[in-house]
PDB file of N, CA and C in Angstrom:
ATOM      1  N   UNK A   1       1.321  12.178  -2.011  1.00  0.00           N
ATOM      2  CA  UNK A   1       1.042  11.357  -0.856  1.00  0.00           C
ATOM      3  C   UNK A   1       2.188  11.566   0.145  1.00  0.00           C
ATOM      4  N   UNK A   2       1.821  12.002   1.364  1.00  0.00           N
ATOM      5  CA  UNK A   2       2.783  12.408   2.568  1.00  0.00           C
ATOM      6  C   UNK A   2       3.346  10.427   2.793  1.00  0.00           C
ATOM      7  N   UNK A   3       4.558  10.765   3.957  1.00  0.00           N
ATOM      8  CA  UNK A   3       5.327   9.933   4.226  1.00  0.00           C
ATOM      9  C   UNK A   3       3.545   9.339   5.414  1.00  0.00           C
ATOM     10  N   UNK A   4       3.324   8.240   5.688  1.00  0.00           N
ATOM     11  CA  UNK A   4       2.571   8.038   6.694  1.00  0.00           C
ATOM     12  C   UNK A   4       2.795   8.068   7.994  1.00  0.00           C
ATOM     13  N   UNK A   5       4.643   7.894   8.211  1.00  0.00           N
ATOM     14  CA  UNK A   5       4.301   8.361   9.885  1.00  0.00           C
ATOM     15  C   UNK A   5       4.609   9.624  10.253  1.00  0.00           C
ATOM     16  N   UNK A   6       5.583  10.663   9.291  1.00  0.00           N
ATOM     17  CA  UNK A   6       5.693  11.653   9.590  1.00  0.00           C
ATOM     18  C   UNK A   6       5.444  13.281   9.322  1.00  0.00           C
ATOM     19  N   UNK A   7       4.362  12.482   8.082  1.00  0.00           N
ATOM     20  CA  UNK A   7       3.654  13.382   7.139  1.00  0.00           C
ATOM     21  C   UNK A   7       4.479  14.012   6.170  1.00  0.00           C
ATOM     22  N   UNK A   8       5.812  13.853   6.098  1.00  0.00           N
ATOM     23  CA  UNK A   8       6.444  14.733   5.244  1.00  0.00           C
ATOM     24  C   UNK A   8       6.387  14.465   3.477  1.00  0.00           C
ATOM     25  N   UNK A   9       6.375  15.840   2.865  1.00  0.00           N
ATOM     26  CA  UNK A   9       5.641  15.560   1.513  1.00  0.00           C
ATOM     27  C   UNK A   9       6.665  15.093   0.805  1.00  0.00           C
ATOM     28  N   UNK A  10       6.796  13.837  -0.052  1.00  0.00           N
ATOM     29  CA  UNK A  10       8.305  14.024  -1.336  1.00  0.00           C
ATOM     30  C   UNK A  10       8.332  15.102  -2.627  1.00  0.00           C
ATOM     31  N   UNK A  11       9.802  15.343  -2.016  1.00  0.00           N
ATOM     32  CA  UNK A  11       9.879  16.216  -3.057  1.00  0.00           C
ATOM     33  C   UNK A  11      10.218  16.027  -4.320  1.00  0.00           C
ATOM     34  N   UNK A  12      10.551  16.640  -5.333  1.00  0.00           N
ATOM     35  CA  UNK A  12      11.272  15.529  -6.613  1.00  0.00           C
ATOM     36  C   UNK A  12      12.021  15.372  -6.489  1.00  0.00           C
ATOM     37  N   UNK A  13      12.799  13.563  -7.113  1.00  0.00           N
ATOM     38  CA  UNK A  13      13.746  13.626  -7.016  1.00  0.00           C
ATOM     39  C   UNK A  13      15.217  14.043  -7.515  1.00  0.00           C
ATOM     40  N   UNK A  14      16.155  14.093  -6.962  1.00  0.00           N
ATOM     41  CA  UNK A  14      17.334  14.180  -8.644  1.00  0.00           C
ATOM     42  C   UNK A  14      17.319  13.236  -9.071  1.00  0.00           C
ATOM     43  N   UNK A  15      18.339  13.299  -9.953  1.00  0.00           N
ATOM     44  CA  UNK A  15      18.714  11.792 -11.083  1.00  0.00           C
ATOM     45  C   UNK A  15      18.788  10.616 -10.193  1.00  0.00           C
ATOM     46  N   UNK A  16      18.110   9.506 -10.410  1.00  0.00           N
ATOM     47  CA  UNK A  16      18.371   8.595  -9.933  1.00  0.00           C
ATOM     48  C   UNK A  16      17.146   7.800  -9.280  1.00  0.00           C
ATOM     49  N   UNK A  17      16.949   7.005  -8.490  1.00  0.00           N
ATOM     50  CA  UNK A  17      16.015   6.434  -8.057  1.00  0.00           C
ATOM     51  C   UNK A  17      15.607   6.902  -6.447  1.00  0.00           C
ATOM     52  N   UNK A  18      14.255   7.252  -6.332  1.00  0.00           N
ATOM     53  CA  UNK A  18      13.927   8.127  -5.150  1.00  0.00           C
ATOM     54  C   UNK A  18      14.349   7.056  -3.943  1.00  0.00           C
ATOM     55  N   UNK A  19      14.748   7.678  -2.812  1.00  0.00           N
ATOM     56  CA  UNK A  19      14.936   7.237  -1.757  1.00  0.00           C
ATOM     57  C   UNK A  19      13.811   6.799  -1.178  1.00  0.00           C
ATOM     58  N   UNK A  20      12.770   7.431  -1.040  1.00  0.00           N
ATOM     59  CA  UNK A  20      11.299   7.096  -1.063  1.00  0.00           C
ATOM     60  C   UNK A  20      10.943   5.416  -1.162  1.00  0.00           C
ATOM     61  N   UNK A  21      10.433   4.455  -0.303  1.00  0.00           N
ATOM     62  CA  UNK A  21       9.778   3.363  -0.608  1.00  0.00           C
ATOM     63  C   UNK A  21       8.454   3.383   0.262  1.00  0.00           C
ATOM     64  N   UNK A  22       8.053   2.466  -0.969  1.00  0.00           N
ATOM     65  CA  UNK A  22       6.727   2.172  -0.468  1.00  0.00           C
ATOM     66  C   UNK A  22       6.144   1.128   0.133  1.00  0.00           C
ATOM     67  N   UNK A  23       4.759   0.635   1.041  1.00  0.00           N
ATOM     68  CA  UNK A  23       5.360  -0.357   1.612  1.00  0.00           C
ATOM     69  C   UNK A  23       3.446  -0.817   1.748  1.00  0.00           C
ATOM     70  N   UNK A  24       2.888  -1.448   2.416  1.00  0.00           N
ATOM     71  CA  UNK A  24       1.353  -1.580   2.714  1.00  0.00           C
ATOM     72  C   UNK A  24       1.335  -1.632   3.979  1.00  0.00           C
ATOM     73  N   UNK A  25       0.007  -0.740   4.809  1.00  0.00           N
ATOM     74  CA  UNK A  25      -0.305  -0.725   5.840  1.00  0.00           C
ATOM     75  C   UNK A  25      -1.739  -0.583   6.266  1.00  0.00           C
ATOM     76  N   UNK A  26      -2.160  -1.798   6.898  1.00  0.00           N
ATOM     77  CA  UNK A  26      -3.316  -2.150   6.962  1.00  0.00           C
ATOM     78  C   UNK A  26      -3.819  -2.609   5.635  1.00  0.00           C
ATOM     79  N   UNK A  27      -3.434  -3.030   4.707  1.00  0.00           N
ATOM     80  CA  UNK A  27      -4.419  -3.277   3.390  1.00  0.00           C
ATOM     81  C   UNK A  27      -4.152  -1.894   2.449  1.00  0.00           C
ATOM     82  N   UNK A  28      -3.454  -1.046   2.496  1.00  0.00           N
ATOM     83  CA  UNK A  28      -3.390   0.706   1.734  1.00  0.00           C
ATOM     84  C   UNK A  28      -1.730   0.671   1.442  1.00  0.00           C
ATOM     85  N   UNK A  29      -1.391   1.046   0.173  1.00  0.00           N
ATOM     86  CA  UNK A  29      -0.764   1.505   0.339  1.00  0.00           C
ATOM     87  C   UNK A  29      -0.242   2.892   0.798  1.00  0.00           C
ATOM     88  N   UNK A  30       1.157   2.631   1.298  1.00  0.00           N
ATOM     89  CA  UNK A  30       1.821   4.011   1.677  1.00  0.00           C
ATOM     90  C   UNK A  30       3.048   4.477   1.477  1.00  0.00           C
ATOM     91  N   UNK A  31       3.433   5.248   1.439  1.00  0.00           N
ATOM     92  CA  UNK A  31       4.853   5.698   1.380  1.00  0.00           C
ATOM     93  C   UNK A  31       6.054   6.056   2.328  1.00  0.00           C
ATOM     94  N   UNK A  32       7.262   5.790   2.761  1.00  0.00           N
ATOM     95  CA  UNK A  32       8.254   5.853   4.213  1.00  0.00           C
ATOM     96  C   UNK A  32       9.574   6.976   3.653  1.00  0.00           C
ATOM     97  N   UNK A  33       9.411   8.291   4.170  1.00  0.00           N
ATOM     98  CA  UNK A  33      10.353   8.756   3.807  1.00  0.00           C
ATOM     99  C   UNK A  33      11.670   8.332   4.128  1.00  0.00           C
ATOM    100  N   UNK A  34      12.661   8.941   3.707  1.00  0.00           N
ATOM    101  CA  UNK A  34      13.922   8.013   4.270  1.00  0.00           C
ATOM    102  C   UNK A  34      14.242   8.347   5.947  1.00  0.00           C
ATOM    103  N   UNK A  35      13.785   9.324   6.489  1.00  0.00           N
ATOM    104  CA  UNK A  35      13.937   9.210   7.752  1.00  0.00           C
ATOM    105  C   UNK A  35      13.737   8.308   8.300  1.00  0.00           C
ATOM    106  N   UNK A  36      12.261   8.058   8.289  1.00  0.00           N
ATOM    107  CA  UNK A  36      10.961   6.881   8.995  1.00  0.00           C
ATOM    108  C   UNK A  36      11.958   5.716   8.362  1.00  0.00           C
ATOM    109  N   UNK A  37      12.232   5.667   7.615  1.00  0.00           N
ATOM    110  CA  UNK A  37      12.970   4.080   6.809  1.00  0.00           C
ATOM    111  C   UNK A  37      14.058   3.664   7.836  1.00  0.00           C
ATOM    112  N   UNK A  38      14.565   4.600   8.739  1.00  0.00           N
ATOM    113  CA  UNK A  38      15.859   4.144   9.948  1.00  0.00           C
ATOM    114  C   UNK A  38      14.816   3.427  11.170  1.00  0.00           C
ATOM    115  N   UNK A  39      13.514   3.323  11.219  1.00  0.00           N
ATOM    116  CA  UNK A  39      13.064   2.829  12.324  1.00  0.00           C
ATOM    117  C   UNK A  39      12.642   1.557  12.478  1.00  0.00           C
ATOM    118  N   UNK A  40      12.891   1.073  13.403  1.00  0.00           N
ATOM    119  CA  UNK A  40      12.835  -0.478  13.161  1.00  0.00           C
ATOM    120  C   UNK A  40      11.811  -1.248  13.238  1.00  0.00           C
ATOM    121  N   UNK A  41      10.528  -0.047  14.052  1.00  0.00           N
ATOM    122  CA  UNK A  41       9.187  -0.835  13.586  1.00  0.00           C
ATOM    123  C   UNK A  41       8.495   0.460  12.945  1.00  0.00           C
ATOM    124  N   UNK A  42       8.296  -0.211  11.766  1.00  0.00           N
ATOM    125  CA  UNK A  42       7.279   0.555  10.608  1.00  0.00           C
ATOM    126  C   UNK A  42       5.918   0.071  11.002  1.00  0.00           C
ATOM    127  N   UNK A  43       5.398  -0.617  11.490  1.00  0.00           N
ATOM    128  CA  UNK A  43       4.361  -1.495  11.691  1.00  0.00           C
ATOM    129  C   UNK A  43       3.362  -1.512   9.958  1.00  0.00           C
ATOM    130  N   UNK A  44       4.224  -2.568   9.315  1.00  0.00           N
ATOM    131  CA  UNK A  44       3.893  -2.361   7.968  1.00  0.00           C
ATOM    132  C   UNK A  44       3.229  -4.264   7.887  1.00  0.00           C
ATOM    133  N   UNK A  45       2.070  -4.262   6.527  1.00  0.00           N
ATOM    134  CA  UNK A  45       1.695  -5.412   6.697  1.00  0.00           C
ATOM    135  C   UNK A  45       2.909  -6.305   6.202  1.00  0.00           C
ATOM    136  N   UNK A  46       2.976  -7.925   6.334  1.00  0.00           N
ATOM    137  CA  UNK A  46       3.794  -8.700   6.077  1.00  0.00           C
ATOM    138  C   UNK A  46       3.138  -9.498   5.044  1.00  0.00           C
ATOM    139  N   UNK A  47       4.017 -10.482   4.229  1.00  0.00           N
ATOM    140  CA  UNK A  47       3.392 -11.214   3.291  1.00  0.00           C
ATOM    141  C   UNK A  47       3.542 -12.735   4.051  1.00  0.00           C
ATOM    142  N   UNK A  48       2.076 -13.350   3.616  1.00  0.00           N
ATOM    143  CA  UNK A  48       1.713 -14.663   4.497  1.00  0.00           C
ATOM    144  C   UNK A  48       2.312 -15.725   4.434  1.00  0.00           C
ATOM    145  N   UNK A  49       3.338 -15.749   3.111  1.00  0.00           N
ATOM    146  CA  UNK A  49       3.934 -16.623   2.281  1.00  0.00           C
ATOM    147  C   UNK A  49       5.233 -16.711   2.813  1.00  0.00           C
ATOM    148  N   UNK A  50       5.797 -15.527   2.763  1.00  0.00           N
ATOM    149  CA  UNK A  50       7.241 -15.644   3.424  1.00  0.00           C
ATOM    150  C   UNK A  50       7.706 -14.465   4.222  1.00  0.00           C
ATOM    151  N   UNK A  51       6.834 -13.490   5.031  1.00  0.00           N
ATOM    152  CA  UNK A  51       6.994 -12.941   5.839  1.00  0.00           C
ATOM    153  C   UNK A  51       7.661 -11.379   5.257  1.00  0.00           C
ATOM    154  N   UNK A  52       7.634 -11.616   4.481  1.00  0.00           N
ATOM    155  CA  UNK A  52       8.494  -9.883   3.889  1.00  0.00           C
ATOM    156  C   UNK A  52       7.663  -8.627   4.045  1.00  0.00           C
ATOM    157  N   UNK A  53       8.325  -7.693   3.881  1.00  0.00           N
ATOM    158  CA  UNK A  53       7.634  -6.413   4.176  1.00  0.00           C
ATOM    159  C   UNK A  53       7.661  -5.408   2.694  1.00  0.00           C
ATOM    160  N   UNK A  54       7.688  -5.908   1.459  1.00  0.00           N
ATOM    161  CA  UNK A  54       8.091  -5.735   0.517  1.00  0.00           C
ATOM    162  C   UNK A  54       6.911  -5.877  -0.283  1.00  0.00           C
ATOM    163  N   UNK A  55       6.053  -5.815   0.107  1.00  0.00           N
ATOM    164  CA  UNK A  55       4.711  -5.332  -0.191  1.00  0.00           C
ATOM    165  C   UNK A  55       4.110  -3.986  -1.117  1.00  0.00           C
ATOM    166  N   UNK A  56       3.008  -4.385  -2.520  1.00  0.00           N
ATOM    167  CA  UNK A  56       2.551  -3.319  -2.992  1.00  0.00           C
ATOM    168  C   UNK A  56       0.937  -3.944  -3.412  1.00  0.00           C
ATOM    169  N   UNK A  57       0.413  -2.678  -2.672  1.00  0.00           N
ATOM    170  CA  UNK A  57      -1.203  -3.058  -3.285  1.00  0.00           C
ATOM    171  C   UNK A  57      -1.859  -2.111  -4.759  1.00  0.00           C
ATOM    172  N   UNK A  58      -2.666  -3.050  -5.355  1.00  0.00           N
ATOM    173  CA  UNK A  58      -3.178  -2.639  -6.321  1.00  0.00           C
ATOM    174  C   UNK A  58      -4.549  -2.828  -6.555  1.00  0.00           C
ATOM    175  N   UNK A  59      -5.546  -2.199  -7.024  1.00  0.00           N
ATOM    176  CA  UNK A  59      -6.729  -2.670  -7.953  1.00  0.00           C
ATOM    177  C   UNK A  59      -7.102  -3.747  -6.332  1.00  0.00           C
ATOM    178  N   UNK A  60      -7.044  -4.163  -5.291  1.00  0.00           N
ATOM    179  CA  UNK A  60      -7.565  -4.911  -4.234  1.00  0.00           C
ATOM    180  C   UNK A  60      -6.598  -5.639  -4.001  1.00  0.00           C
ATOM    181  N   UNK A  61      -5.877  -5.805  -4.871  1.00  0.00           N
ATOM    182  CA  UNK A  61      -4.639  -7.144  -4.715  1.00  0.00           C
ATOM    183  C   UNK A  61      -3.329  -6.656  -3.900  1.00  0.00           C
ATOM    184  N   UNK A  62      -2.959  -7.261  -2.950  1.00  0.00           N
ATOM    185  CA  UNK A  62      -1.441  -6.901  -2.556  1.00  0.00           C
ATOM    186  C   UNK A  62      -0.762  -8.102  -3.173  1.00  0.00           C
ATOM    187  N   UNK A  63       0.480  -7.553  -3.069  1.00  0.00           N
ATOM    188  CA  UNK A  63       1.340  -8.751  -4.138  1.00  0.00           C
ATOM    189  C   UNK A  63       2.812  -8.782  -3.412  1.00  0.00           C
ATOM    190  N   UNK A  64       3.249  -9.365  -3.035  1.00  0.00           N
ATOM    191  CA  UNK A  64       4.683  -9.392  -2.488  1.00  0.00           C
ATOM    192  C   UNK A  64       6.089  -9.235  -3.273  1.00  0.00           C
ATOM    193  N   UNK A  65       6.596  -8.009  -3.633  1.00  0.00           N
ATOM    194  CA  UNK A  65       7.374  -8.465  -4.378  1.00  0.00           C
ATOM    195  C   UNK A  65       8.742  -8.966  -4.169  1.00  0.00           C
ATOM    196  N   UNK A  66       8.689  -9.901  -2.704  1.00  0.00           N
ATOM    197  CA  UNK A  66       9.876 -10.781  -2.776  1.00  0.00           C
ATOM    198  C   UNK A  66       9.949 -12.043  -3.112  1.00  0.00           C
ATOM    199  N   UNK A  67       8.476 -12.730  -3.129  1.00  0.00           N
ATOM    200  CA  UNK A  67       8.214 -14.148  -3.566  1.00  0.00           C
ATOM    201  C   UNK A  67       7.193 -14.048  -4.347  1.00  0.00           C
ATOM    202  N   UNK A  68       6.133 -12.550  -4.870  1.00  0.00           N
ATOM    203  CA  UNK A  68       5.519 -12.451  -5.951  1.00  0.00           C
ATOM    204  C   UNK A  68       4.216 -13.184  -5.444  1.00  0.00           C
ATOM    205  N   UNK A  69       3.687 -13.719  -4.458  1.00  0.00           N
ATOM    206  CA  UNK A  69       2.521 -14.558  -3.698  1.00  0.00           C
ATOM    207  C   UNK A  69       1.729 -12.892  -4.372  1.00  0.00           C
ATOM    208  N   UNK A  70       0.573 -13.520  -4.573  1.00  0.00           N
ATOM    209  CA  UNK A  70      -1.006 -12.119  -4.651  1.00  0.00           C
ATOM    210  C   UNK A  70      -1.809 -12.533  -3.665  1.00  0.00           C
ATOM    211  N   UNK A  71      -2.405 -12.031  -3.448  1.00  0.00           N
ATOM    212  CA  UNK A  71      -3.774 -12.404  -2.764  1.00  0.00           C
ATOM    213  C   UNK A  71      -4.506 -11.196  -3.024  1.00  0.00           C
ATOM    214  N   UNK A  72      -5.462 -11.082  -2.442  1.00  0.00           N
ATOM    215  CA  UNK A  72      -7.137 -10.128  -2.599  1.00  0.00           C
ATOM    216  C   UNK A  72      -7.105  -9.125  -0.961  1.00  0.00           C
ATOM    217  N   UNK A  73      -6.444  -8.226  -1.364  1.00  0.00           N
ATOM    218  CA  UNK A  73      -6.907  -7.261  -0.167  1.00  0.00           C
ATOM    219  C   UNK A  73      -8.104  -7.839   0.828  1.00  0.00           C
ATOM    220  N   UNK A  74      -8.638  -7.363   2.016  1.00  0.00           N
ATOM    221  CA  UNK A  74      -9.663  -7.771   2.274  1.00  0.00           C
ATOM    222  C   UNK A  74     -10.762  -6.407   2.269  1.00  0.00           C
ATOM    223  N   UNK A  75     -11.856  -6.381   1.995  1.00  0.00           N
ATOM    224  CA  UNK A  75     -12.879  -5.297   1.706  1.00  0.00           C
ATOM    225  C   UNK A  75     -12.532  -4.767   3.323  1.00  0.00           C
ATOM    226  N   UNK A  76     -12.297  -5.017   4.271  1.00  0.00           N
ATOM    227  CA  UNK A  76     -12.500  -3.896   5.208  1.00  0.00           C
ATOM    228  C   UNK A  76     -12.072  -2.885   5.182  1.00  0.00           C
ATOM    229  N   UNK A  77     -10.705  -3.091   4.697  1.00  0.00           N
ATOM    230  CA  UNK A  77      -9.568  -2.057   4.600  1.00  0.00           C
ATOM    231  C   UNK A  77      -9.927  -0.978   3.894  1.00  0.00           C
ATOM    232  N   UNK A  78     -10.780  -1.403   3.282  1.00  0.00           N
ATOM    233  CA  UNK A  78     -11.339  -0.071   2.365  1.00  0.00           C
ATOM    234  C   UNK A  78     -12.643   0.834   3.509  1.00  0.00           C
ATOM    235  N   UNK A  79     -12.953  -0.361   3.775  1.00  0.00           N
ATOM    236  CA  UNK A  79     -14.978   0.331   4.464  1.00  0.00           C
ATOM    237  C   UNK A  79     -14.947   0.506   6.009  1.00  0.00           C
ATOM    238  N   UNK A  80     -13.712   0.151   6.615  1.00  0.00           N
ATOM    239  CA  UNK A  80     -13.140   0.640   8.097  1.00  0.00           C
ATOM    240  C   UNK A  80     -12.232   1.184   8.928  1.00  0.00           C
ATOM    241  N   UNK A  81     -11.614   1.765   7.503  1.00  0.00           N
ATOM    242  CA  UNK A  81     -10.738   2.939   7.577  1.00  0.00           C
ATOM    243  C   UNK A  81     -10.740   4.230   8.489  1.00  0.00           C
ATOM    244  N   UNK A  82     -11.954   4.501   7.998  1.00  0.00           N
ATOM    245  CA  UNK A  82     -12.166   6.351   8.507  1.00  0.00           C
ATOM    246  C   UNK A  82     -11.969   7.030   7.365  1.00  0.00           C
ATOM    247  N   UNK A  83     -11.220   6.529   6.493  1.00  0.00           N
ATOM    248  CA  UNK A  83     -10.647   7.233   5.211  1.00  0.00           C
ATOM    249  C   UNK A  83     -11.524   7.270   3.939  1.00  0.00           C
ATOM    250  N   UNK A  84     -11.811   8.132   3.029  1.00  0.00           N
ATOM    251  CA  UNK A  84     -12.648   8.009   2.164  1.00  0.00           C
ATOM    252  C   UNK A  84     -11.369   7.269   1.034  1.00  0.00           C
ATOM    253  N   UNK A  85     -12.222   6.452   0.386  1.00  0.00           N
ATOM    254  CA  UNK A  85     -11.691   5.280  -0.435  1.00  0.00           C
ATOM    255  C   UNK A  85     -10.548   6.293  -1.911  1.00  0.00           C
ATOM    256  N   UNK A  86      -9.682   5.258  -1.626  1.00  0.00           N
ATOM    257  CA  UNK A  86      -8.521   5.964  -2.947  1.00  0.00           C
ATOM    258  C   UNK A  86      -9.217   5.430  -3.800  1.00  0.00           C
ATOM    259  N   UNK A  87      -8.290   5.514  -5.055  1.00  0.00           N
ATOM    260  CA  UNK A  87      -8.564   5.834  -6.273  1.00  0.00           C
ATOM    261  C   UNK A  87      -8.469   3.973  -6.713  1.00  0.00           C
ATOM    262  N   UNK A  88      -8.021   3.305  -5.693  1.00  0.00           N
ATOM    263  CA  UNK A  88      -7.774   1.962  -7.005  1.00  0.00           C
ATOM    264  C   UNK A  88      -9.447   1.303  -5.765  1.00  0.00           C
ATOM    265  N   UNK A  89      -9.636   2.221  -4.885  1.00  0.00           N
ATOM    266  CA  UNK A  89     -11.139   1.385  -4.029  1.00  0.00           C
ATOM    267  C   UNK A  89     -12.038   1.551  -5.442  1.00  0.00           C
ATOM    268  N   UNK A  90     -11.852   2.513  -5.282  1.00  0.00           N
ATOM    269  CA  UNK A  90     -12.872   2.923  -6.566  1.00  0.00           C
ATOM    270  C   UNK A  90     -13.084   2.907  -7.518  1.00  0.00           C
ATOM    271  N   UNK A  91     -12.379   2.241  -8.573  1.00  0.00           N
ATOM    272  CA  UNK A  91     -11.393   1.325  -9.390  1.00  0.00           C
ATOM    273  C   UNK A  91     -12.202  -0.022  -9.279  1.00  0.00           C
ATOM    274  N   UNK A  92     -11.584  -0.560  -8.080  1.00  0.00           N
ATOM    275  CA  UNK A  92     -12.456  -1.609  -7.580  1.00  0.00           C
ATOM    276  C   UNK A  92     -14.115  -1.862  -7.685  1.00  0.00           C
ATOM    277  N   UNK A  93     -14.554  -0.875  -6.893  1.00  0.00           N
ATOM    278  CA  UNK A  93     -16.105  -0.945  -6.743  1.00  0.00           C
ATOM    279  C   UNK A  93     -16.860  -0.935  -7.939  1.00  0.00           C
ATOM    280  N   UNK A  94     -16.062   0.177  -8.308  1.00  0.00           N
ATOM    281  CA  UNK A  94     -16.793   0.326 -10.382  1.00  0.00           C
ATOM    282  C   UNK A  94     -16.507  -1.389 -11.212  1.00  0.00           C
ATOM    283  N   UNK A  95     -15.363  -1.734 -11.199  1.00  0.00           N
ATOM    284  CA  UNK A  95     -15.338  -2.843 -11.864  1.00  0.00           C
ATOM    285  C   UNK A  95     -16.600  -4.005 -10.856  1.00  0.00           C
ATOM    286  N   UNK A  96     -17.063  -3.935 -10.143  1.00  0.00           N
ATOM    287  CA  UNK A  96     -17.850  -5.416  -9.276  1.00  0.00           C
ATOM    288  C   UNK A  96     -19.022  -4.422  -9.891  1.00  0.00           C
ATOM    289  N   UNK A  97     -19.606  -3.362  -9.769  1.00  0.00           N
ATOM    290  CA  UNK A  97     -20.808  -3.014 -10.433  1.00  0.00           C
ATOM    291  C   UNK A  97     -20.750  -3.443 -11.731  1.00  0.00           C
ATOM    292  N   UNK A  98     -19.815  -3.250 -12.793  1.00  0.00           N
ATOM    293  CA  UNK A  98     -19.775  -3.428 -14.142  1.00  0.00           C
ATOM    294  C   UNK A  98     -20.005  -5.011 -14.498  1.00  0.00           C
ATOM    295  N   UNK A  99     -18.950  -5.876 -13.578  1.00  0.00           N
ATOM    296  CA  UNK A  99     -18.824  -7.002 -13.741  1.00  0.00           C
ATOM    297  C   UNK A  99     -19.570  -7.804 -13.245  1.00  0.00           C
ATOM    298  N   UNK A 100     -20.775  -7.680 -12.059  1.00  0.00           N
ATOM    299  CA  UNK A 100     -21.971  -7.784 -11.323  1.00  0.00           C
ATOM    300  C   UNK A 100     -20.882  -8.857 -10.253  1.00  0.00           C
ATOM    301  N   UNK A 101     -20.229  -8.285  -9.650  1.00  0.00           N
ATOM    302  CA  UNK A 101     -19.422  -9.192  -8.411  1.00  0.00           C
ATOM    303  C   UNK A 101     -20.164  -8.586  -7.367  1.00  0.00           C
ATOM    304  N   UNK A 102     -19.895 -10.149  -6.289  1.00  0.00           N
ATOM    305  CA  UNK A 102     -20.456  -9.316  -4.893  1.00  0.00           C
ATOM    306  C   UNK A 102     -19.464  -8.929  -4.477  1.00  0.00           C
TER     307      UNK A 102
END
């Protein structure tokens, strides 16, 4: 997965913990290479609870991990994208067929 604003690919890292963070935008996650990480607007989503940008989505859920608040993605983000659906949309959709959710 490229950096989202500047497309650049990560490479591996060395020892240690990647410089690389990740962050949610629009409802998706994404990834900020460390360049993009010096800019002061990422235009990244915020959490409703206490405003952080420390955000990771999963399975539909974003979850904040500075105060840990979840909530439920909202279905657009998936179906008004432009983007054909990742791997946890689809994840998603299979479990509401299986589980008969609307």
């Amino acid at each position: 997965m490229p950096c989202y604003r500047c497309g650049a690919r990560q490479t591996d890292p060395v020892k240690g913990a990647s410089p690389w963070k990740r962050g949610v935008r629009r409802e998706s996650q994404v990834l900020i290479c460390p360049d993009c990480q010096r800019l002061h607007d990422l235009d990244l989503d915020c959490c409703r609870t206490c405003g952080s940008t420390a955000l990771i989505c999963r399975l539909g859920e974003v979850e904040c991990r500075a105060c840990g608040a979840v909530r439920m993605a909202r279905a657009r983000a998936f179906a008004g994208s432009g983007a054909p659906p990742g791997l946890s949309a689809e994840v998603e959709a299979a479990l509401n067929r299986v589980l008969g959710r609307a």
